[in-house]
C-alpha atoms as a PDB file:
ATOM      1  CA  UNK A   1     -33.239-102.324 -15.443  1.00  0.00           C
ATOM      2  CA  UNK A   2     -32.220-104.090 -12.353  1.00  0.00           C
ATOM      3  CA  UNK A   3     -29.067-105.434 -12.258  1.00  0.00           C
ATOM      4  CA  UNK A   4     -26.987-107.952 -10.169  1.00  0.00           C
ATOM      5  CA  UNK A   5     -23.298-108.040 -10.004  1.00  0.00           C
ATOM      6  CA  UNK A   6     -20.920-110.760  -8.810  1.00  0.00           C
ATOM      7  CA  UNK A   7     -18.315-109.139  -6.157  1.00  0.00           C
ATOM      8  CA  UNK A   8     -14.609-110.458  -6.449  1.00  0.00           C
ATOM      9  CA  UNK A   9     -12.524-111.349  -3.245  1.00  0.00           C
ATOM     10  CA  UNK A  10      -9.738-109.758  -2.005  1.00  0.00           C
ATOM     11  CA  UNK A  11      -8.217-112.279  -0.418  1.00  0.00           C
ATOM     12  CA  UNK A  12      -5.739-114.349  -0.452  1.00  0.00           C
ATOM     13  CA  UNK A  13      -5.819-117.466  -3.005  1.00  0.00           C
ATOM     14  CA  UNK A  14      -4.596-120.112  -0.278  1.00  0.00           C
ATOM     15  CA  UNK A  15      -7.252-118.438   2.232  1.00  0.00           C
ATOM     16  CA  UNK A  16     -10.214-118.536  -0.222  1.00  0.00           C
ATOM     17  CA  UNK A  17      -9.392-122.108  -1.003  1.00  0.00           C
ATOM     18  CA  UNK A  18      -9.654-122.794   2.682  1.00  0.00           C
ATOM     19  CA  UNK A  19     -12.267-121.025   2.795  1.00  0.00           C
ATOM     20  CA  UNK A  20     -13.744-123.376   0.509  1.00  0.00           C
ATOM     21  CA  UNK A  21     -15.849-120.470  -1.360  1.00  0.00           C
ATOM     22  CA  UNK A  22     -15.491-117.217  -3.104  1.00  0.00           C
ATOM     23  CA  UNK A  23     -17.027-114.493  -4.106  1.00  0.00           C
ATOM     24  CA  UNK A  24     -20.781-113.082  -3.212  1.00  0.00           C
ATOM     25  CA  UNK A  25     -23.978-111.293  -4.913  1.00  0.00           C
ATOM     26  CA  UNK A  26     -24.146-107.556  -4.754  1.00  0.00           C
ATOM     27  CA  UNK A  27     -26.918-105.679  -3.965  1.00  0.00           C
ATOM     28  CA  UNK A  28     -29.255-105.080  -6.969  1.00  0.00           C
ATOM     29  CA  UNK A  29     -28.863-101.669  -8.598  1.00  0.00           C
ATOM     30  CA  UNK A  30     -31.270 -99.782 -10.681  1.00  0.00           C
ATOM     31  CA  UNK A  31     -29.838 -98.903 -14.180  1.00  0.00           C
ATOM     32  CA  UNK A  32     -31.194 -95.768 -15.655  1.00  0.00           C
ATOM     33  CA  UNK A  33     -30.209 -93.445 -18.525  1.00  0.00           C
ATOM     34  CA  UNK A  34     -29.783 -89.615 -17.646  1.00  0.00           C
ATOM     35  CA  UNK A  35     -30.608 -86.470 -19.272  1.00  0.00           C
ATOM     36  CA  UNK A  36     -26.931 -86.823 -21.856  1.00  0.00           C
ATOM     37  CA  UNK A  37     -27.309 -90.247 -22.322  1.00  0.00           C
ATOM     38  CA  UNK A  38     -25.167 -91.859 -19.484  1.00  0.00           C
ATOM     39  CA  UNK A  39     -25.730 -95.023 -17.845  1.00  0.00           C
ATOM     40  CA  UNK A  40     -27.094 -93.779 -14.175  1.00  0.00           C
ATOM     41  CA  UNK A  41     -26.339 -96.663 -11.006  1.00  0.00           C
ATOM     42  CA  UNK A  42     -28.347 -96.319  -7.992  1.00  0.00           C
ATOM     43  CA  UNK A  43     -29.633 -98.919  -5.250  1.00  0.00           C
ATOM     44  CA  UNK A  44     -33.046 -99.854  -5.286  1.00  0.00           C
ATOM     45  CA  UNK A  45     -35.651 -97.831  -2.720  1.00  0.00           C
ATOM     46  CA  UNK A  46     -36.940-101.059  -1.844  1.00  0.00           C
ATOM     47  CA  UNK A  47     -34.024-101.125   0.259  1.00  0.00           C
ATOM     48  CA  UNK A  48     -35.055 -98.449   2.989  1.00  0.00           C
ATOM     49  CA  UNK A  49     -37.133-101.453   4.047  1.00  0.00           C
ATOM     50  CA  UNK A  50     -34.278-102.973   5.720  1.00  0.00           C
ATOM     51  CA  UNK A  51     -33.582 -99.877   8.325  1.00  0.00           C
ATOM     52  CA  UNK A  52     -34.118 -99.891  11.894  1.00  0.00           C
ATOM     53  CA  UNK A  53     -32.156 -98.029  14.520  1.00  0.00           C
ATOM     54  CA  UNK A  54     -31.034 -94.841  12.939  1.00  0.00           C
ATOM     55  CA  UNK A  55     -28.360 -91.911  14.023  1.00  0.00           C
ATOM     56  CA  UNK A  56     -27.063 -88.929  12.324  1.00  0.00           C
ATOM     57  CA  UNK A  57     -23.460 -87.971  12.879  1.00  0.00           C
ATOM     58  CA  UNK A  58     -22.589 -83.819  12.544  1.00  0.00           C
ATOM     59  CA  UNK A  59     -19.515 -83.261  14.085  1.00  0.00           C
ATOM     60  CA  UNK A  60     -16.028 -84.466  13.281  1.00  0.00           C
ATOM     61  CA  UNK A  61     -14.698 -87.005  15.262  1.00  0.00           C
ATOM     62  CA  UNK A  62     -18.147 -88.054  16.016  1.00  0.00           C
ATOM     63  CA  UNK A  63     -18.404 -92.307  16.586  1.00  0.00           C
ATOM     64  CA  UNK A  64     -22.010 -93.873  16.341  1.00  0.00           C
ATOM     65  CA  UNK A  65     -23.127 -95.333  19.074  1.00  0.00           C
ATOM     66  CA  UNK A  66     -26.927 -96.680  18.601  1.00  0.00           C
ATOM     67  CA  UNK A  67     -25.892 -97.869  15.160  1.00  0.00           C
ATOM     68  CA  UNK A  68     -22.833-100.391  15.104  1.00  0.00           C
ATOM     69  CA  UNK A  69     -22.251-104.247  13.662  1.00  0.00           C
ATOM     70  CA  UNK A  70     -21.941-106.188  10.035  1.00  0.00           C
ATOM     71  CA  UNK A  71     -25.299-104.464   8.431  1.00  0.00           C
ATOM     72  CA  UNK A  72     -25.786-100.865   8.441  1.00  0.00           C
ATOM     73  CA  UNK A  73     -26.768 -98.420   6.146  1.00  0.00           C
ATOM     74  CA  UNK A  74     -25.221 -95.034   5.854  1.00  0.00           C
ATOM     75  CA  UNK A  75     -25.615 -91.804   3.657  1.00  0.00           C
ATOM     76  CA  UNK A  76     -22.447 -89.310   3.640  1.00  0.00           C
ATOM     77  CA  UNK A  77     -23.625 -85.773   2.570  1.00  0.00           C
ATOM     78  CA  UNK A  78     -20.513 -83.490   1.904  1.00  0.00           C
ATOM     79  CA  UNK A  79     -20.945 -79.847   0.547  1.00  0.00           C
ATOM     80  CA  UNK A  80     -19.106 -78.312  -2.539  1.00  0.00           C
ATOM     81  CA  UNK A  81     -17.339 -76.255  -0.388  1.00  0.00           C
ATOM     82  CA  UNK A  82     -14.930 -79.089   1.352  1.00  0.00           C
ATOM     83  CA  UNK A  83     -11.412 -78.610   0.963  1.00  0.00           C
ATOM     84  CA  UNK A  84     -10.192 -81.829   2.538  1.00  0.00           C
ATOM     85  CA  UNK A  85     -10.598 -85.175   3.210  1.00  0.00           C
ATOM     86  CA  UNK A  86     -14.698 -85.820   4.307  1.00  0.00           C
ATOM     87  CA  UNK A  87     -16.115 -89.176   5.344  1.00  0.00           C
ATOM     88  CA  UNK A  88     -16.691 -92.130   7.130  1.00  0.00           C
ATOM     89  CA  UNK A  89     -14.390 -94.178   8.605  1.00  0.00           C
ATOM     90  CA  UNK A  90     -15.831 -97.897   9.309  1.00  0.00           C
ATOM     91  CA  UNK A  91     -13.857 -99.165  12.552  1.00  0.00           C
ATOM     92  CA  UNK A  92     -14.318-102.026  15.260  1.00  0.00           C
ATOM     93  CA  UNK A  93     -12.999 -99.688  18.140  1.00  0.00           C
ATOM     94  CA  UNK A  94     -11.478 -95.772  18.696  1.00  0.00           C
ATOM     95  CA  UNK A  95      -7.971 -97.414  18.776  1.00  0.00           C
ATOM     96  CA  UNK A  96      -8.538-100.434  16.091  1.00  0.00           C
ATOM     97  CA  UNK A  97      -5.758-100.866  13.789  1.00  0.00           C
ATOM     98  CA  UNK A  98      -8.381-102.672  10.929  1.00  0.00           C
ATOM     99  CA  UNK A  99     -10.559 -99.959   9.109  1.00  0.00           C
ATOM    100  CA  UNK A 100     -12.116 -99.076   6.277  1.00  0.00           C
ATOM    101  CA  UNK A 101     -12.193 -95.549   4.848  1.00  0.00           C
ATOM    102  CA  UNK A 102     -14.845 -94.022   2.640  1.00  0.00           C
ATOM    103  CA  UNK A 103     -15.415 -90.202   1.617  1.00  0.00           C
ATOM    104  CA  UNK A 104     -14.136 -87.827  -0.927  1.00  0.00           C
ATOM    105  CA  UNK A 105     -10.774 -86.529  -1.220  1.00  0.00           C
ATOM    106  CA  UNK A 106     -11.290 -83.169  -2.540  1.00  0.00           C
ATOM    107  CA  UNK A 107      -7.766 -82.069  -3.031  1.00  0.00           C
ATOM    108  CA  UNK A 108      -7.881 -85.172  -5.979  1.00  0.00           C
ATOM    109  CA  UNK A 109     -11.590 -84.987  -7.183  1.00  0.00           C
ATOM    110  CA  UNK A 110     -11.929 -88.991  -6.425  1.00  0.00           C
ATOM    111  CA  UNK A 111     -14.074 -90.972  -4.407  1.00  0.00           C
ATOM    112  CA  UNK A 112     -11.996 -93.397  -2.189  1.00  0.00           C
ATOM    113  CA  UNK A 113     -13.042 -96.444  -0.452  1.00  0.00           C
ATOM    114  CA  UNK A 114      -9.725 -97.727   1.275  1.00  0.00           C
ATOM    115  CA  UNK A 115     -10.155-101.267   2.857  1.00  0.00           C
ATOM    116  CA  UNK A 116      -6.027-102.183   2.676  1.00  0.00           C
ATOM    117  CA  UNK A 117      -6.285-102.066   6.368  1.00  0.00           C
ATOM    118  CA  UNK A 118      -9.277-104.458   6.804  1.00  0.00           C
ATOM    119  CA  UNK A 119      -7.326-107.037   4.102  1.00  0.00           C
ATOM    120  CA  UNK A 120      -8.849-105.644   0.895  1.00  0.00           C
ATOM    121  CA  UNK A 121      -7.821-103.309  -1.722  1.00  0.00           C
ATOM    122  CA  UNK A 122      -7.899 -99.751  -2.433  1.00  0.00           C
ATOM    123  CA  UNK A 123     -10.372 -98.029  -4.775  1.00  0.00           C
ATOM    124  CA  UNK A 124     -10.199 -94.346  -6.366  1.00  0.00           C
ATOM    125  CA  UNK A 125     -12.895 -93.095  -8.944  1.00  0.00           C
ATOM    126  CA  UNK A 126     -12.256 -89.863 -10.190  1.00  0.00           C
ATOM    127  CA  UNK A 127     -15.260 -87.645 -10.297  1.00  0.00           C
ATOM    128  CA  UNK A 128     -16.318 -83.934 -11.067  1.00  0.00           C
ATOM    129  CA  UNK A 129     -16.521 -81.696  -8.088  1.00  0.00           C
ATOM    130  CA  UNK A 130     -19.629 -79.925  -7.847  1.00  0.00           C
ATOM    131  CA  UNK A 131     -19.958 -76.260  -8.397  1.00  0.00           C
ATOM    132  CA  UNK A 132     -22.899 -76.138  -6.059  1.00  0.00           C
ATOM    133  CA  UNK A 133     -24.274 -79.002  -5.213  1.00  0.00           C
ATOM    134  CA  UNK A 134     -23.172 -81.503  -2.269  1.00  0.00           C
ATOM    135  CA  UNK A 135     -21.760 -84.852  -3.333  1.00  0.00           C
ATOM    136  CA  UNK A 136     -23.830 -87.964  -1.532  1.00  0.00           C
ATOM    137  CA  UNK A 137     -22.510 -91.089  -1.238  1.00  0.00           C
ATOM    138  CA  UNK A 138     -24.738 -93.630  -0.328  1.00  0.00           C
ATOM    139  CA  UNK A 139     -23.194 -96.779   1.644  1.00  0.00           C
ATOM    140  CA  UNK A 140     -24.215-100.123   2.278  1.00  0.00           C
ATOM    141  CA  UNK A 141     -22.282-102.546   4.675  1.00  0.00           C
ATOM    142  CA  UNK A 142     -23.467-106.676   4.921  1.00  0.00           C
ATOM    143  CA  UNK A 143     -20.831-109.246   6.496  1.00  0.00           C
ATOM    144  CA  UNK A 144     -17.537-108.408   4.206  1.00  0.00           C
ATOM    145  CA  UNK A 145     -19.076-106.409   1.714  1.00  0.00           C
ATOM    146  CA  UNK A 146     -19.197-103.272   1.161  1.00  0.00           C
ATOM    147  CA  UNK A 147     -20.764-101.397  -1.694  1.00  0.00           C
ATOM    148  CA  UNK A 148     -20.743 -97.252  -1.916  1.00  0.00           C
ATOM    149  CA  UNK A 149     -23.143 -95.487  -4.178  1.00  0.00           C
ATOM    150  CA  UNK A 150     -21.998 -92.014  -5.995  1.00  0.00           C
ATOM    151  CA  UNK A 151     -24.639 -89.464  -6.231  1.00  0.00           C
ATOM    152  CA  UNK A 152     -27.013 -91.768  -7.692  1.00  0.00           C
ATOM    153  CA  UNK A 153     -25.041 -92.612 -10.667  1.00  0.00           C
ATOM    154  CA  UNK A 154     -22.039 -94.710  -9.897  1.00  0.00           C
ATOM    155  CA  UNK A 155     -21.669 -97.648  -7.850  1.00  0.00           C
ATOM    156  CA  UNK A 156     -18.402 -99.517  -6.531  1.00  0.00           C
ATOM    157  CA  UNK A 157     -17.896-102.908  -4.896  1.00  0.00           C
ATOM    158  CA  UNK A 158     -15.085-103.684  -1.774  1.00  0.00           C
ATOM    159  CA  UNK A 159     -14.792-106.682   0.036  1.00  0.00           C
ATOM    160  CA  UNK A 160     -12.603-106.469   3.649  1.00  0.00           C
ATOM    161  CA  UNK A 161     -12.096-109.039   5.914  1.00  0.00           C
ATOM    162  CA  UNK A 162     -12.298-107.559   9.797  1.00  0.00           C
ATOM    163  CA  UNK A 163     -11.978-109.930  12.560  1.00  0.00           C
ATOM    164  CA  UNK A 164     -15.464-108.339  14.457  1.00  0.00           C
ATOM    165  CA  UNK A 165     -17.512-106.928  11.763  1.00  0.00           C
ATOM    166  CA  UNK A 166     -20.502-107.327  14.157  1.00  0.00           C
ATOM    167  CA  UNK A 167     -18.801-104.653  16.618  1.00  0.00           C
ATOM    168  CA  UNK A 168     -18.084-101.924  13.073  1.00  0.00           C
ATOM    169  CA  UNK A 169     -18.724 -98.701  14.107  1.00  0.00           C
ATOM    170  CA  UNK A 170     -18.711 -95.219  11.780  1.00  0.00           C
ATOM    171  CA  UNK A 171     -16.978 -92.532  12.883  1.00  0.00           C
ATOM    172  CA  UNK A 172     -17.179 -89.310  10.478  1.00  0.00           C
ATOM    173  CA  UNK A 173     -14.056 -87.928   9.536  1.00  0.00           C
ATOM    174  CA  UNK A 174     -13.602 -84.201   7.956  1.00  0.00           C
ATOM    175  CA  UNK A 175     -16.706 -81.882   6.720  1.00  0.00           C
ATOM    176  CA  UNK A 176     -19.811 -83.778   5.906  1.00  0.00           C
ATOM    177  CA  UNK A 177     -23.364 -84.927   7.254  1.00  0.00           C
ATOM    178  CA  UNK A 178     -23.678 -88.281   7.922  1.00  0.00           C
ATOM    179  CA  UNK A 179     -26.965 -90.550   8.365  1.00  0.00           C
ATOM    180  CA  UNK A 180     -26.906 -94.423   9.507  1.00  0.00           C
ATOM    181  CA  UNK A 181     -29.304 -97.433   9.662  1.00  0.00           C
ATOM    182  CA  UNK A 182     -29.297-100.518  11.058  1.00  0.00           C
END
């Protein structure tokens, strides 16, 4: 029931022959089957033993500011009522051109983790907008990985390549509830 996953790179070929490596392990997920049958992805509790410092962010706009670097933890709450673009935005600085974007854009019904401006790639997973219910999205950040966790029941793999990933910060962007870790 515990699964580990290989994550590609994103980069370059030349650079990741320089590099002289490629690729890296995810973080093991727990494979369940729900209620209809589906195939359920969610990251291990085990994992709550690696917080530490810990902020919540409630206002958009908001930048953390005990919680920052290349390992943090965050969980992005965002109510069935949103009607645009809701959370986090993973930046070394207010005015840094490199970022990484991860919430829900409700206007498409798809979960988006954009890191085309941190040299990855883009990915969009369509999903069904709750009546009632908030959608949680449950983030993990280590070095140049980056792994995002759909209500429980999904689970998607980035890598981006930021020039300070130690001095990452999350800033919350639109109408959710955000909680981070060290």
């Amino acid at each position: 029931r515990v699964m580990f996953g290989w994550i590609r790179e994103a980069r370059d070929p030349g650079e990741v022959k320089a590099a002289g490596w490629s690729g890296a392990v995810s973080f093991p997920r727990l494979l369940t089957i729900g209620d209809q049958g589906e195939l359920l992805c969610s990251p291990l509790d085990n994992l709550k033993k690696l917080r530490a410092e810990n902020e919540s962010l409630m206002k958009a706009g908001q930048f953390s500011t005990l919680v920052n670097g290349a390992s943090m933890e965050a969980v992005i709450r965002i109510p069935p009522t949103v009607d645009r673009w809701s959370g986090i935005d993973l930046t070394p600085g207010k005015k840094a051109e490199e970022h990484i974007l991860v919430g829900l854009d409700h206007i498409n019904s798809a979960v988006v983790v954009d890191c085309r401006k941190a040299g990855g790639m883009i990915n969009i997973v369509s999903v069904t907008m709750p009546d009632i219910d908030e959608i949680t999205l449950h983030v993990f950040v280590d070095g140049s990985i980056l792994e995002v966790f759909v209500d429980d029941a999904l689970g998607l793999s980035a890598r981006f390549y930021i020039k300070k990933p130690q001095a990452l910060h999350v800033r919350l962007v639109g109408d959710a509830f955000v909680e981070v870790w060290n």
